[in-house]
C-alpha atoms as a PDB file:
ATOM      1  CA  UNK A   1     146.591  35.538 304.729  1.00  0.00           C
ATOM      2  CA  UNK A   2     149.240  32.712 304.277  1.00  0.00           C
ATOM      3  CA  UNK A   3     152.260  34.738 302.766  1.00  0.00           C
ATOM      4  CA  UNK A   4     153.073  32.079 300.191  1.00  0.00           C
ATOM      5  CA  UNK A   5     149.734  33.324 298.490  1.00  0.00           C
ATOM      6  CA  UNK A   6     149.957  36.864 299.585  1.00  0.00           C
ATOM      7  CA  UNK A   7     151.749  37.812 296.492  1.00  0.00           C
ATOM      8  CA  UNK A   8     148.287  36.524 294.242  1.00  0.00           C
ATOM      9  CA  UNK A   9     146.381  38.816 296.047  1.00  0.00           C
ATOM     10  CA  UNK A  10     148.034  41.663 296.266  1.00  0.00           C
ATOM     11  CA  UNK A  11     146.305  44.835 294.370  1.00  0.00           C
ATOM     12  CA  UNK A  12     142.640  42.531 294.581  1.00  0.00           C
ATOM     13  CA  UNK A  13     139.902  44.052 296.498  1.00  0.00           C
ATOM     14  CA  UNK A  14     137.727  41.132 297.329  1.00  0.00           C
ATOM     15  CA  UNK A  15     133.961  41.565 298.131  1.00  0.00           C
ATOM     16  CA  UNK A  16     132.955  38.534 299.534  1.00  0.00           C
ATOM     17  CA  UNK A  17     130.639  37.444 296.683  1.00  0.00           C
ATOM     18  CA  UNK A  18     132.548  34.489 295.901  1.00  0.00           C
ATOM     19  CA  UNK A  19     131.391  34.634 291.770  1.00  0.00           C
ATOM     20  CA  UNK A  20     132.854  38.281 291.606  1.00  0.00           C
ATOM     21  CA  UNK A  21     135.921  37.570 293.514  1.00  0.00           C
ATOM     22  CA  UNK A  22     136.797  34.909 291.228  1.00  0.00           C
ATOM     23  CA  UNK A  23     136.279  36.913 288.319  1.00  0.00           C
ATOM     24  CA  UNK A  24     138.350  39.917 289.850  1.00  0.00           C
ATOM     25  CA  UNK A  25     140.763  37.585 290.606  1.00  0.00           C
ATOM     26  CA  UNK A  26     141.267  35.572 287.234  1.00  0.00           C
ATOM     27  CA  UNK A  27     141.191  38.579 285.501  1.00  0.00           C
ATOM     28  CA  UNK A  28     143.787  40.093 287.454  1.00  0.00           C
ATOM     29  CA  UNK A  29     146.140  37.500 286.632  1.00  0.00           C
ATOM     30  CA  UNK A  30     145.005  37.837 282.666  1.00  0.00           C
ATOM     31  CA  UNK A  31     143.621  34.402 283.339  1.00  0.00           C
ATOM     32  CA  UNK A  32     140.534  34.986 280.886  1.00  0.00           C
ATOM     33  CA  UNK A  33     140.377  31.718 279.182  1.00  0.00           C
ATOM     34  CA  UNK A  34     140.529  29.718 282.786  1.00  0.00           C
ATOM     35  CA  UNK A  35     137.645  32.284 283.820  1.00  0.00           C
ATOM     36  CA  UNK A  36     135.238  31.807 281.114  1.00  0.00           C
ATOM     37  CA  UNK A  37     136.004  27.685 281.411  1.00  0.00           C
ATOM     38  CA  UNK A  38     135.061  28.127 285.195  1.00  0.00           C
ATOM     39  CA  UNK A  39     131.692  29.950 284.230  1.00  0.00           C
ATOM     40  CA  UNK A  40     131.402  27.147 282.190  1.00  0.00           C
ATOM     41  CA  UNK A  41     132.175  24.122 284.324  1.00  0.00           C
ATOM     42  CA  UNK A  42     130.127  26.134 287.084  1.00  0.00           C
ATOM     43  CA  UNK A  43     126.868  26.254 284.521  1.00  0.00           C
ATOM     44  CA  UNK A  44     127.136  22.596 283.911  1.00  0.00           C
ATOM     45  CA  UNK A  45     128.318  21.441 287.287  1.00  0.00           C
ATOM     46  CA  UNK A  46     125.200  22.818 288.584  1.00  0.00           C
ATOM     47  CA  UNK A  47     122.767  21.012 285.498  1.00  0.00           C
ATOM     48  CA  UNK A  48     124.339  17.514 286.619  1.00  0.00           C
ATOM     49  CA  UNK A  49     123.983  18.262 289.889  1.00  0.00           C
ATOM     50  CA  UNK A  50     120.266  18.699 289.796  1.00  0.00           C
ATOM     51  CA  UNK A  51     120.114  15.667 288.161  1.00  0.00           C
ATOM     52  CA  UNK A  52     121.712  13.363 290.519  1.00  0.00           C
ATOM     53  CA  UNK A  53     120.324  15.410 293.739  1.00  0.00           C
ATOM     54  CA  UNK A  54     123.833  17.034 294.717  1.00  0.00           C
ATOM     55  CA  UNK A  55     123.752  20.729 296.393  1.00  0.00           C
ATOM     56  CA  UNK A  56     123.830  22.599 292.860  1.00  0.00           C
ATOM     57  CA  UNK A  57     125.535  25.369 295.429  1.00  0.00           C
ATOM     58  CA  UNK A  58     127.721  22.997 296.589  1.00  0.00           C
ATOM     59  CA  UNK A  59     128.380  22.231 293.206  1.00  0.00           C
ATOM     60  CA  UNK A  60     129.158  25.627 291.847  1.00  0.00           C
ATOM     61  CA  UNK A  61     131.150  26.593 294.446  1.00  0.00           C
ATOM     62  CA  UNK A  62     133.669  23.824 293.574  1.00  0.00           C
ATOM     63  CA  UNK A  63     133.605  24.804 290.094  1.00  0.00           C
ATOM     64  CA  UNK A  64     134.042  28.176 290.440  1.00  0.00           C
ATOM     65  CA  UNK A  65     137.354  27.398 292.922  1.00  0.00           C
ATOM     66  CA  UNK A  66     138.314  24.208 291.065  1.00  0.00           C
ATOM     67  CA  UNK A  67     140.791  26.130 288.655  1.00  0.00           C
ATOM     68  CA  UNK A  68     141.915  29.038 290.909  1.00  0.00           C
ATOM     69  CA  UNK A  69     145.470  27.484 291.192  1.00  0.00           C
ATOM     70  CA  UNK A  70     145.859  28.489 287.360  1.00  0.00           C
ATOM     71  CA  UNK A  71     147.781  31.835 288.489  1.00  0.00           C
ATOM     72  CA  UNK A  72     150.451  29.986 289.973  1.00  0.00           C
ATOM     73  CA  UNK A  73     153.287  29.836 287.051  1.00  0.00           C
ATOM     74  CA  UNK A  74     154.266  26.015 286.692  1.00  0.00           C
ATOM     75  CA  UNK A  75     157.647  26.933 287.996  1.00  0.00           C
ATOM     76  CA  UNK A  76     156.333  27.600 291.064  1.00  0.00           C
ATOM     77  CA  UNK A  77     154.078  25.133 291.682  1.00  0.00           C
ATOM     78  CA  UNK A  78     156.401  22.278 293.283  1.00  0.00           C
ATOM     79  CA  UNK A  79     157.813  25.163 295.421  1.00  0.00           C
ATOM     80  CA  UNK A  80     154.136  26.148 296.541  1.00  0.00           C
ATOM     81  CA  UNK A  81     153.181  22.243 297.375  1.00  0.00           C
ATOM     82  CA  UNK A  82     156.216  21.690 299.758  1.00  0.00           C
ATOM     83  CA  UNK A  83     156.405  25.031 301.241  1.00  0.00           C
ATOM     84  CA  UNK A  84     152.063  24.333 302.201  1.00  0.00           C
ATOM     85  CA  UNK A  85     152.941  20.966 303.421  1.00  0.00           C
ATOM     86  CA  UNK A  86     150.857  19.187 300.746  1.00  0.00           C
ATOM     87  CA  UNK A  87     151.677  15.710 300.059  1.00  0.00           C
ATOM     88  CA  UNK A  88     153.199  15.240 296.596  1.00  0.00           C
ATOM     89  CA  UNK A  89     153.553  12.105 294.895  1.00  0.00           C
ATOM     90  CA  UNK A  90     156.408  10.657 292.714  1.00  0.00           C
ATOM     91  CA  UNK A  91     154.208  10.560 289.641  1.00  0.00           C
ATOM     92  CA  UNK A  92     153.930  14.637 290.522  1.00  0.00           C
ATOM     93  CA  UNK A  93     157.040  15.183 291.166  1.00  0.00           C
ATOM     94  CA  UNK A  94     157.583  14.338 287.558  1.00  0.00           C
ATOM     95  CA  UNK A  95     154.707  16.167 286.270  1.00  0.00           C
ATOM     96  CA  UNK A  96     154.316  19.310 288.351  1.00  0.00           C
ATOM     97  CA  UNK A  97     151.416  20.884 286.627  1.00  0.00           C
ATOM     98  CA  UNK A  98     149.143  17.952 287.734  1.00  0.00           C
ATOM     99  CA  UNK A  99     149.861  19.525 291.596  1.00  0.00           C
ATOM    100  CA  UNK A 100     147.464  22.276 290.116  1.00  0.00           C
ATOM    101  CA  UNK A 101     144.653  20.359 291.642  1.00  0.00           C
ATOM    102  CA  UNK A 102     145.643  19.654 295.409  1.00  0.00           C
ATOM    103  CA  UNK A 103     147.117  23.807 294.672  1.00  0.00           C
ATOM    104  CA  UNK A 104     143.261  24.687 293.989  1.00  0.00           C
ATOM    105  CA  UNK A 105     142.221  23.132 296.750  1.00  0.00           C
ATOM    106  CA  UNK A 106     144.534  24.804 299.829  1.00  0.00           C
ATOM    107  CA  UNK A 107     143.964  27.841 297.758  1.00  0.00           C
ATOM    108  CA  UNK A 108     140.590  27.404 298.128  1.00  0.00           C
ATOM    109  CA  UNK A 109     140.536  27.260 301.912  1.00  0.00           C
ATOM    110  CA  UNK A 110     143.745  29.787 302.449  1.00  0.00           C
ATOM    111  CA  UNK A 111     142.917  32.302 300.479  1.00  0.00           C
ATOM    112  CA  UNK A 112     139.026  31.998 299.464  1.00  0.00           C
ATOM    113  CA  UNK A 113     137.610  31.157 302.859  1.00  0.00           C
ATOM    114  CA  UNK A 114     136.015  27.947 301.804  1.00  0.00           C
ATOM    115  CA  UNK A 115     136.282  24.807 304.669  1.00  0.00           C
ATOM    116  CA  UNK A 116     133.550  22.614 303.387  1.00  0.00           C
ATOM    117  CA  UNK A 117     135.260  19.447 303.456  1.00  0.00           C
ATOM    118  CA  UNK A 118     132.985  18.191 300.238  1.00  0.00           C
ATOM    119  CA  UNK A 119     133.548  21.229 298.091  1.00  0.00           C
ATOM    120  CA  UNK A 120     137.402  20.668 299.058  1.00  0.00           C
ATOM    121  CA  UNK A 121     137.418  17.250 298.390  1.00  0.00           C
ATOM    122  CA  UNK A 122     135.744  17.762 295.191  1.00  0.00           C
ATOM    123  CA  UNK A 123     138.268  20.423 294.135  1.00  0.00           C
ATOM    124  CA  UNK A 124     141.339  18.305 294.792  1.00  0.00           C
ATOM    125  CA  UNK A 125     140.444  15.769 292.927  1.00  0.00           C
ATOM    126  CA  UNK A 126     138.888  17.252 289.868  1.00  0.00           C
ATOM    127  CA  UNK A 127     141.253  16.274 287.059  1.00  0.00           C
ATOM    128  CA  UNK A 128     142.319  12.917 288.287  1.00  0.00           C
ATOM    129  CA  UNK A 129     139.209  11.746 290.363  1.00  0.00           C
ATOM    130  CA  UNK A 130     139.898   9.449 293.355  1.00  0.00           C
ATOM    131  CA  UNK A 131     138.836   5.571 294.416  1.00  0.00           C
ATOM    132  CA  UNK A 132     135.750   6.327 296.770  1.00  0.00           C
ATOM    133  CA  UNK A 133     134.735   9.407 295.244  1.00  0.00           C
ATOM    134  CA  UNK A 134     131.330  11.321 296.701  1.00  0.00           C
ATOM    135  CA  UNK A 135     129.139  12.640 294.372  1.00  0.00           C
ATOM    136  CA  UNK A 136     129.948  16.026 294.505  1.00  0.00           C
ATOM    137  CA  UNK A 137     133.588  14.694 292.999  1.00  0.00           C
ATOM    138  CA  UNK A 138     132.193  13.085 290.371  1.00  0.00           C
ATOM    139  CA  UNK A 139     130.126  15.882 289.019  1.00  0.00           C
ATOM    140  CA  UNK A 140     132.565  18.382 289.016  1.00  0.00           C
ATOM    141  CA  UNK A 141     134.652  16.051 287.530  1.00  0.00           C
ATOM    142  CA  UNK A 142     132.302  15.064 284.651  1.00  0.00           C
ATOM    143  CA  UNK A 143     131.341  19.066 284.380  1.00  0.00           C
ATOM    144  CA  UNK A 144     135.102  19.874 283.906  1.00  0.00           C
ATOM    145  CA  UNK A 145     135.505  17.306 281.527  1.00  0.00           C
ATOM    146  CA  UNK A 146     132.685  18.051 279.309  1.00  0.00           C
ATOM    147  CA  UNK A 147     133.138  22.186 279.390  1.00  0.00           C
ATOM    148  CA  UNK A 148     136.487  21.597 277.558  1.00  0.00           C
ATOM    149  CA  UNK A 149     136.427  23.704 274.634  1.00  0.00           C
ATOM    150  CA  UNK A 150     138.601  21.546 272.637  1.00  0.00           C
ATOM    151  CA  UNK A 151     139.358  21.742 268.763  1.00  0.00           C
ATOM    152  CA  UNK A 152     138.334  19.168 266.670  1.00  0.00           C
ATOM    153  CA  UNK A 153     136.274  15.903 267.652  1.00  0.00           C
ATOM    154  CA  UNK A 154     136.071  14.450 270.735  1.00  0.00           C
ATOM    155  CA  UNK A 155     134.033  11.664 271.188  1.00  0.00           C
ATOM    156  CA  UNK A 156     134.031  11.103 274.640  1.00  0.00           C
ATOM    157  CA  UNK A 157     132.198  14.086 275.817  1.00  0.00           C
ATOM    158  CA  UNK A 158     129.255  13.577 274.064  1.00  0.00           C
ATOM    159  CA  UNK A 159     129.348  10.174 274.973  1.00  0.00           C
ATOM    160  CA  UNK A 160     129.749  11.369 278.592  1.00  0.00           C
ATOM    161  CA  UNK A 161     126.473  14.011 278.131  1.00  0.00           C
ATOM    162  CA  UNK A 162     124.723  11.082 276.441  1.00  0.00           C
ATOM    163  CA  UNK A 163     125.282   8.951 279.410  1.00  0.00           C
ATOM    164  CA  UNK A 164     124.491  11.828 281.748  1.00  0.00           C
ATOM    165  CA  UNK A 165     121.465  12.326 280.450  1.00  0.00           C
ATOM    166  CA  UNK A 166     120.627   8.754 280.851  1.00  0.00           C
ATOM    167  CA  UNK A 167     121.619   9.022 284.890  1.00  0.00           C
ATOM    168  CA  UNK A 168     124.534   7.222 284.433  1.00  0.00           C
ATOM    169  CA  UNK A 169     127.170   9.115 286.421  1.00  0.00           C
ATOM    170  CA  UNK A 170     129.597   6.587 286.871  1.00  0.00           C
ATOM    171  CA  UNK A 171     129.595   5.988 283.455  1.00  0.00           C
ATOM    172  CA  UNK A 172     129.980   8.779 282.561  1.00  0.00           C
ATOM    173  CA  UNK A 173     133.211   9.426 284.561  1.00  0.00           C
ATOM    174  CA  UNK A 174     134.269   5.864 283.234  1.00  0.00           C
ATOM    175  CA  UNK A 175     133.950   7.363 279.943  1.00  0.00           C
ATOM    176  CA  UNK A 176     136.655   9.397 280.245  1.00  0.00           C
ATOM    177  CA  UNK A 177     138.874   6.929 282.342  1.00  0.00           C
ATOM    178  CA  UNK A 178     138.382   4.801 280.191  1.00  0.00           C
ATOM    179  CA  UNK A 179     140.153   7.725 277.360  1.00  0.00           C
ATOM    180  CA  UNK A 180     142.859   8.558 279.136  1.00  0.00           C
ATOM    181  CA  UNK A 181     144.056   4.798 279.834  1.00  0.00           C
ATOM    182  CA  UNK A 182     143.832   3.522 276.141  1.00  0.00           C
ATOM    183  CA  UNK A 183     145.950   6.830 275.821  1.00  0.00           C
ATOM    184  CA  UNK A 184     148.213   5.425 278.305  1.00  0.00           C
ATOM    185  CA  UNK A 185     151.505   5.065 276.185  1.00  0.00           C
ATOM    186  CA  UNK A 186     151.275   8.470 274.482  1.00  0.00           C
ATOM    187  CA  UNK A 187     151.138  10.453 277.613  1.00  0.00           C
ATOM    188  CA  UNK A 188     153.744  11.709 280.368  1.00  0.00           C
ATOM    189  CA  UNK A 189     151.880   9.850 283.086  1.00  0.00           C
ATOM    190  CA  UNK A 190     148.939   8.389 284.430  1.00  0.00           C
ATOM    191  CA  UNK A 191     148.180   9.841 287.716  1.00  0.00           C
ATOM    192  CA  UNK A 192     147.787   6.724 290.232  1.00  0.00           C
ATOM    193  CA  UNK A 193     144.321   8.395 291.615  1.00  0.00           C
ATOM    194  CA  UNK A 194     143.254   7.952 288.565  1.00  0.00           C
ATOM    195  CA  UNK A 195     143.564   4.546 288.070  1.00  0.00           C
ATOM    196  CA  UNK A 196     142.209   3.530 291.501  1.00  0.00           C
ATOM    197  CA  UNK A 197     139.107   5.815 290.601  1.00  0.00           C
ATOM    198  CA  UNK A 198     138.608   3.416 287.419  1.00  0.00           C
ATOM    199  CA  UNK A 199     139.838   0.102 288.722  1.00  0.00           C
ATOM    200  CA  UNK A 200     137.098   0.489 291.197  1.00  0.00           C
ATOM    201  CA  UNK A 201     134.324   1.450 289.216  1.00  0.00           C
ATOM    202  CA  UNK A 202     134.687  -1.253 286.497  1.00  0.00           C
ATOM    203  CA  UNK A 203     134.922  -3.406 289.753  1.00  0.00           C
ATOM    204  CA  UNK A 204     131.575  -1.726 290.665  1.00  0.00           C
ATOM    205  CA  UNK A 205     129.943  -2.014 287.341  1.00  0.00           C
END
């Protein structure tokens, strides 16, 4: 075990069923509301991925990782990133919680065994999406998107199930691009991943 995460683990008995582990391990950490969005985003990520012939188990296995980073106070999380070597970016440095993604993702190999390269791609990239994205990223993406349980009205994910329902993924993940750009002014930042991920598909479409 990688000692940086040793002290998440410690009192967890894992089992090796990777829906149960996450559980015991979100739980753990009082983490309930992240836990019952993962069942969530792991429900839907699997619907979309049927649609759009992705491995649903593929897909649920990001989903239920995608958030596991969640335990880490914010504090901590720029501390976390150098000490494992991942690559931070200015915008990040600015914004640490944003690192929670690239965080999921080497927790996801360190500490929950996973080394597909697609599921790990997927998980990194969840919140921001990527230029070139597979697939796999994009549902998860969409599925974490639209399994926000948000107060109020939202327009843009039932625009985004309306267009998944019509097979559009990439419009669907455009929908919400497409959000947090005309947003642009009110927020801390714009991660640049994100908007490579839309500059190329409005070049696409």
């Amino acid at each position: 075990m990688n000692t940086s995460y040793g002290q998440f683990i410690d009192g967890i008995v894992f089992t090796g069923e990777l829906p149960k582990d996450i559980e015991r391990f979100l739980t753990y950490h009082h983490e309930h509301e992240t836990y019952e969005h993962t069942v969530s985003v792991a429900d839907e990520a699997v619907r979309i991925a049927r649609l759009f012939d992705v491995d649903p188990e593929l897909a649920r296995t990001a989903a239920l990782l995608h958030d596991v980073s969640n335990v880490i106070p914010k504090t901590m999380m720029m501390t976390l990133a150098e000490n494992q070597s991942i690559t931070v970016m200015e915008e990040e440095f600015r914004y640490p919680r944003i690192l929670h993604q690239k965080l999921s993702k080497d927790m996801a190999n360190k500490v929950f065994g996973c080394s597909n390269l697609a599921v790990l791609s997927a998980i990194e990239c969840h919140t921001t999406l990527k230029a070139r994205a597979s697939r796999l990223d994009k549902v998860l993406f969409a599925a974490d998107k639209i399994s926000w349980n948000l107060p109020g009205e939202h327009p843009f994910q039932e625009e985004m199930k309306a267009r998944l329902e019509r097979l559009d993924l990439d419009g669907a993940v455009l929908v919400y691009l497409n959000h947090v750009w005309e947003q642009r002014d009110k927020l801390k930042l714009v991660h640049p991943w994100l908007i490579e991920a839309r500059e190329e598909l409005l070049a696409n479409c």
